[in-house]
N, C-alpha and C. Protein backbone atom coordinates (compact mmCIF):
# COMPACT_ATOMS: atom_id res chain seq x y z
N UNK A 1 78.89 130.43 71.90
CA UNK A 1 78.16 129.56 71.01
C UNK A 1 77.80 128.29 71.77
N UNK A 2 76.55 128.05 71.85
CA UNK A 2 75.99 126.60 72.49
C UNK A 2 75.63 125.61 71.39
N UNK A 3 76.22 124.53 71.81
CA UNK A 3 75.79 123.05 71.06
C UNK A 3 74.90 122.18 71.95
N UNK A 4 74.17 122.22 70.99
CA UNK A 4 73.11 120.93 71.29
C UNK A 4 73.94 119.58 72.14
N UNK A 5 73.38 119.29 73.48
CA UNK A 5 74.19 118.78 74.16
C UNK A 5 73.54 117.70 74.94
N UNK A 6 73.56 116.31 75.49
CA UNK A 6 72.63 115.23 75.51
C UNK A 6 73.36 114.68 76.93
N UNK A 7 72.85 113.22 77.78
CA UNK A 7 73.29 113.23 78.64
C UNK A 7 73.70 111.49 78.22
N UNK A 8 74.48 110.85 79.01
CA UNK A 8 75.06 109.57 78.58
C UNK A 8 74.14 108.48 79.85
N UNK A 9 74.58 107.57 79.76
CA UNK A 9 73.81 107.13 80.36
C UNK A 9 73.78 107.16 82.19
N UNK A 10 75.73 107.27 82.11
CA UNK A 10 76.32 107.43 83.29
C UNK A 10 75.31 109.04 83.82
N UNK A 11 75.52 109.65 83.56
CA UNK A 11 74.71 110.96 83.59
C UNK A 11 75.51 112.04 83.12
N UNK A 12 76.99 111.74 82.51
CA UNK A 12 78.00 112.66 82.11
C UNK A 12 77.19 113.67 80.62
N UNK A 13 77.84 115.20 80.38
CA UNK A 13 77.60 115.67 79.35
C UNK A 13 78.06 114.85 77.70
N UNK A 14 77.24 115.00 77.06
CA UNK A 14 78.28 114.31 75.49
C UNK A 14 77.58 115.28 74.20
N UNK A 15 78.17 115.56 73.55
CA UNK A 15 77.88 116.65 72.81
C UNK A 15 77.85 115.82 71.45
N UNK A 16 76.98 115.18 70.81
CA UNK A 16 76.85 114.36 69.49
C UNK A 16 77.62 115.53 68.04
N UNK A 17 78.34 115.04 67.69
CA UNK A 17 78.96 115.11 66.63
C UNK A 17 78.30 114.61 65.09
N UNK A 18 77.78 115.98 64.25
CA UNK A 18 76.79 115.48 63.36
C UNK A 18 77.44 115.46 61.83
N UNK A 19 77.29 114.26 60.82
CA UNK A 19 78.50 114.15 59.33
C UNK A 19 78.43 115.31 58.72
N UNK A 20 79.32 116.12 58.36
CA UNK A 20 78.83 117.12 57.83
C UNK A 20 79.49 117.14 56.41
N UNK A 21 80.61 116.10 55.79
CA UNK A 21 81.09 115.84 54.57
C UNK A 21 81.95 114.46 54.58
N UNK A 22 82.26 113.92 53.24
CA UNK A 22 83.17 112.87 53.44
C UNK A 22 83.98 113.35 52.37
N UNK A 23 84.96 112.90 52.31
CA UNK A 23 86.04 113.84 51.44
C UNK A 23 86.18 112.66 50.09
N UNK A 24 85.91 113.18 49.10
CA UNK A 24 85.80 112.20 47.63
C UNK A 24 87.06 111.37 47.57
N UNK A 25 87.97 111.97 47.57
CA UNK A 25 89.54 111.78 47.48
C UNK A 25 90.16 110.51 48.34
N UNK A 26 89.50 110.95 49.60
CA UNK A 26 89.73 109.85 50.77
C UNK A 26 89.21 108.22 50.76
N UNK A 27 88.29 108.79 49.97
CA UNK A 27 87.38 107.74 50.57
C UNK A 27 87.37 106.43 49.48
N UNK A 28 87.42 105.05 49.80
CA UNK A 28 87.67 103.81 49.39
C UNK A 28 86.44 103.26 48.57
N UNK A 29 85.26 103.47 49.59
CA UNK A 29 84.30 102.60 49.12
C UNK A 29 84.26 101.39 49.48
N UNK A 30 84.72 101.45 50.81
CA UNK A 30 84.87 99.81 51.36
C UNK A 30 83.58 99.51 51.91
N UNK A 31 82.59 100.74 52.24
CA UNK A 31 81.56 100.09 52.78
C UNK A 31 81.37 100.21 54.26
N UNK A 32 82.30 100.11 54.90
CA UNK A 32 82.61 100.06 56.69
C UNK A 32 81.81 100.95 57.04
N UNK A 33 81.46 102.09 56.93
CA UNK A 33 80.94 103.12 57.03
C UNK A 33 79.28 102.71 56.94
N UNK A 34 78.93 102.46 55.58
CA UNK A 34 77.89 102.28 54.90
C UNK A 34 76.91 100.72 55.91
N UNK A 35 77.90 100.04 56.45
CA UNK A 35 77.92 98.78 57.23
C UNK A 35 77.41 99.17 59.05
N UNK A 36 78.03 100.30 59.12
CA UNK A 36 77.85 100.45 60.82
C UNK A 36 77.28 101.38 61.11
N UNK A 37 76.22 102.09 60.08
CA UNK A 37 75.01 103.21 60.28
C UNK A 37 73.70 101.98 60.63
N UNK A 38 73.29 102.35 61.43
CA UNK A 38 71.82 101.73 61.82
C UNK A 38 70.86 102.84 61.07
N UNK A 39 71.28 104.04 60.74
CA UNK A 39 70.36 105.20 60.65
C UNK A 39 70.09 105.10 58.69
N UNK A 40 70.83 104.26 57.89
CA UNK A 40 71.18 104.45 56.39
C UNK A 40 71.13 105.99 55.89
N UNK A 41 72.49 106.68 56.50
CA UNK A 41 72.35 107.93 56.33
C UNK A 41 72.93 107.59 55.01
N UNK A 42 74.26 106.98 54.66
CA UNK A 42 75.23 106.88 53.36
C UNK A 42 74.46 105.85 52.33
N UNK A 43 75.01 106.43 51.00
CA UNK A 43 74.45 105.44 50.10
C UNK A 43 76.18 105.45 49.22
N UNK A 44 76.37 104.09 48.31
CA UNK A 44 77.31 104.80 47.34
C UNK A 44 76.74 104.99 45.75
N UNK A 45 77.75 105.53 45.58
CA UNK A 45 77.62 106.20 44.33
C UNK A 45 79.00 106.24 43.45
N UNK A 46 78.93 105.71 41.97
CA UNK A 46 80.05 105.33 41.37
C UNK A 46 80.20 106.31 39.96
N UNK A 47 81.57 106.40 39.60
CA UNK A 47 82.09 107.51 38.95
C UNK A 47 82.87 106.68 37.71
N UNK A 48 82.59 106.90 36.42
CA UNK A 48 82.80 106.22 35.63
C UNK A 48 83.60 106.88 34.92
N UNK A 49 85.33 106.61 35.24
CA UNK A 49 86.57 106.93 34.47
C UNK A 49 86.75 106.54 33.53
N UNK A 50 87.97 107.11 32.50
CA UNK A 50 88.19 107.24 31.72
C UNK A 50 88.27 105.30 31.44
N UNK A 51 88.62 104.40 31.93
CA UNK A 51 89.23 103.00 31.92
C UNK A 51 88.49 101.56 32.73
N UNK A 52 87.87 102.96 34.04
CA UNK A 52 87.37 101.75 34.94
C UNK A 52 86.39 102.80 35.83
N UNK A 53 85.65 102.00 36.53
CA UNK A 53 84.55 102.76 37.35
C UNK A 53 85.12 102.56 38.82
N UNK A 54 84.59 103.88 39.65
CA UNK A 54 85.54 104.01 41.00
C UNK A 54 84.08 104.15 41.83
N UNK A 55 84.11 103.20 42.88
CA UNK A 55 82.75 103.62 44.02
C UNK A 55 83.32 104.17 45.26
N UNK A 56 82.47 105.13 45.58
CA UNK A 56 82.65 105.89 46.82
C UNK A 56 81.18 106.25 47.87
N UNK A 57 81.41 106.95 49.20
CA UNK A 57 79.94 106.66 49.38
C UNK A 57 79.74 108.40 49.72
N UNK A 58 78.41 108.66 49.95
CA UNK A 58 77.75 109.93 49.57
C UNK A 58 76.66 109.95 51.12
N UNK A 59 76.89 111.25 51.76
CA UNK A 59 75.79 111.14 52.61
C UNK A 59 74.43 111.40 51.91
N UNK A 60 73.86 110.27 52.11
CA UNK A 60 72.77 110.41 50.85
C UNK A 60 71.40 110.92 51.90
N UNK A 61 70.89 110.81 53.09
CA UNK A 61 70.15 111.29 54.28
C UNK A 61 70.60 111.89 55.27
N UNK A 62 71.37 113.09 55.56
CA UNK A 62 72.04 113.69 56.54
C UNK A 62 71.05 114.17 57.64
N UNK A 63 69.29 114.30 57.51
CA UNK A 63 68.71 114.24 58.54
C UNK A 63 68.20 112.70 59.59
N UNK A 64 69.00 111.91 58.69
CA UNK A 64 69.18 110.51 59.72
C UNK A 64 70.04 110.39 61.15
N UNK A 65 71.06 111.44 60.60
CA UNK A 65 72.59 111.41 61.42
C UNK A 65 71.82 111.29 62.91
N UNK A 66 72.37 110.77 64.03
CA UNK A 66 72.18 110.80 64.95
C UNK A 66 73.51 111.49 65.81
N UNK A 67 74.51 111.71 65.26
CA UNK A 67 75.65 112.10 65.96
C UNK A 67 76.72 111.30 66.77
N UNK A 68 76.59 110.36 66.47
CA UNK A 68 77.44 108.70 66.85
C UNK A 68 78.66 108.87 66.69
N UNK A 69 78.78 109.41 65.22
CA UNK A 69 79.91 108.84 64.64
C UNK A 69 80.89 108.14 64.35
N UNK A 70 80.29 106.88 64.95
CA UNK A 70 80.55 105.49 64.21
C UNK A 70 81.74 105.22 63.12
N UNK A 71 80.75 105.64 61.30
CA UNK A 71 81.54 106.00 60.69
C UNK A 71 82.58 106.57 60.54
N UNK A 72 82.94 107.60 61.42
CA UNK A 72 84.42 108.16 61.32
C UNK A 72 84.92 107.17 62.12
N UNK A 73 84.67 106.52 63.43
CA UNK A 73 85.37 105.49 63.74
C UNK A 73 85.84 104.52 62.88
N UNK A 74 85.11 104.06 61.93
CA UNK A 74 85.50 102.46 61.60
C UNK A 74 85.97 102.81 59.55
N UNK A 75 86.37 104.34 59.51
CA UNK A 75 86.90 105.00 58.20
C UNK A 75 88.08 104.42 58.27
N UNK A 76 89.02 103.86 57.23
CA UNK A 76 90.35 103.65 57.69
C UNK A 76 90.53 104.96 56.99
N UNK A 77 90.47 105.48 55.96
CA UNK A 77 91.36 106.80 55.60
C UNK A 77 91.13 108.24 56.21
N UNK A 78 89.98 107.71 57.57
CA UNK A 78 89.63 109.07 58.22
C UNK A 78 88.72 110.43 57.06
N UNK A 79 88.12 109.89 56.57
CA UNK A 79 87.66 110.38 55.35
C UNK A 79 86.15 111.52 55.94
N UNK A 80 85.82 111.71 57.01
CA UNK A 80 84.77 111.51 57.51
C UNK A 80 85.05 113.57 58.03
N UNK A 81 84.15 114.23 58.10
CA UNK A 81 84.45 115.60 58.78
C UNK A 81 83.05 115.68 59.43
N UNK A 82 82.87 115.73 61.07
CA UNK A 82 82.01 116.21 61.60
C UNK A 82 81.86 117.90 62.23
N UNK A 83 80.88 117.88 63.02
CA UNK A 83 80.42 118.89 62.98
C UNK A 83 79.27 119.05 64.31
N UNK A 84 79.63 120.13 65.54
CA UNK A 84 78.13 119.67 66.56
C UNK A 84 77.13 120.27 65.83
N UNK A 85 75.90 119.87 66.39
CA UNK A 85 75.12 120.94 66.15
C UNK A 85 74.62 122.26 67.34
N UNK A 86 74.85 123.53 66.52
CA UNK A 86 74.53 124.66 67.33
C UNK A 86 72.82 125.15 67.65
N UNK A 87 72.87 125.24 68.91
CA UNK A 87 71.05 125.78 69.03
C UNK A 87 71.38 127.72 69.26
């Protein structure tokens, strides 16, 4: 199986890693994520409980992704599941 595979600047291989879910459960809604996309792949989106309303964020443009993954960097609950892409 081959992944789509890019060169760095040094001239080394790097294989971009593309969002492929964020896990509901995990995830805070702090924004960090939503903060360090240049691409505005995430949007949030809020869930209105029984008492109080809970925000979380949603890959709302997944053909933005550039394969950075940024966001999983700067997730504190690691909330983030990537994915290469295969040619």
């Amino acid at each position: 199986m081959a992944y789509y595979t890019g060169k760095t600047r040094d001239g080394k291989d790097w294989t971009p890693t593309f969002i492929e879910a964020i896990e509901d459960e995990k995830c805070l809604g702090c924004g960090r994520c939503y903060k360090v996309c240049s691409r505005k792949v995430f949007d949030f989106e809020e869930i209105d409980e029984e008492d109080s309303a809970r925000m979380f964020m949603v890959v709302a443009r997944p053909g933005n992704c550039i394969g950075c993954a940024a966001c999983g960097v700067t997730c504190p609950k690691k909330a983030f599941s990537f994915k290469p892409l295969e040619i």
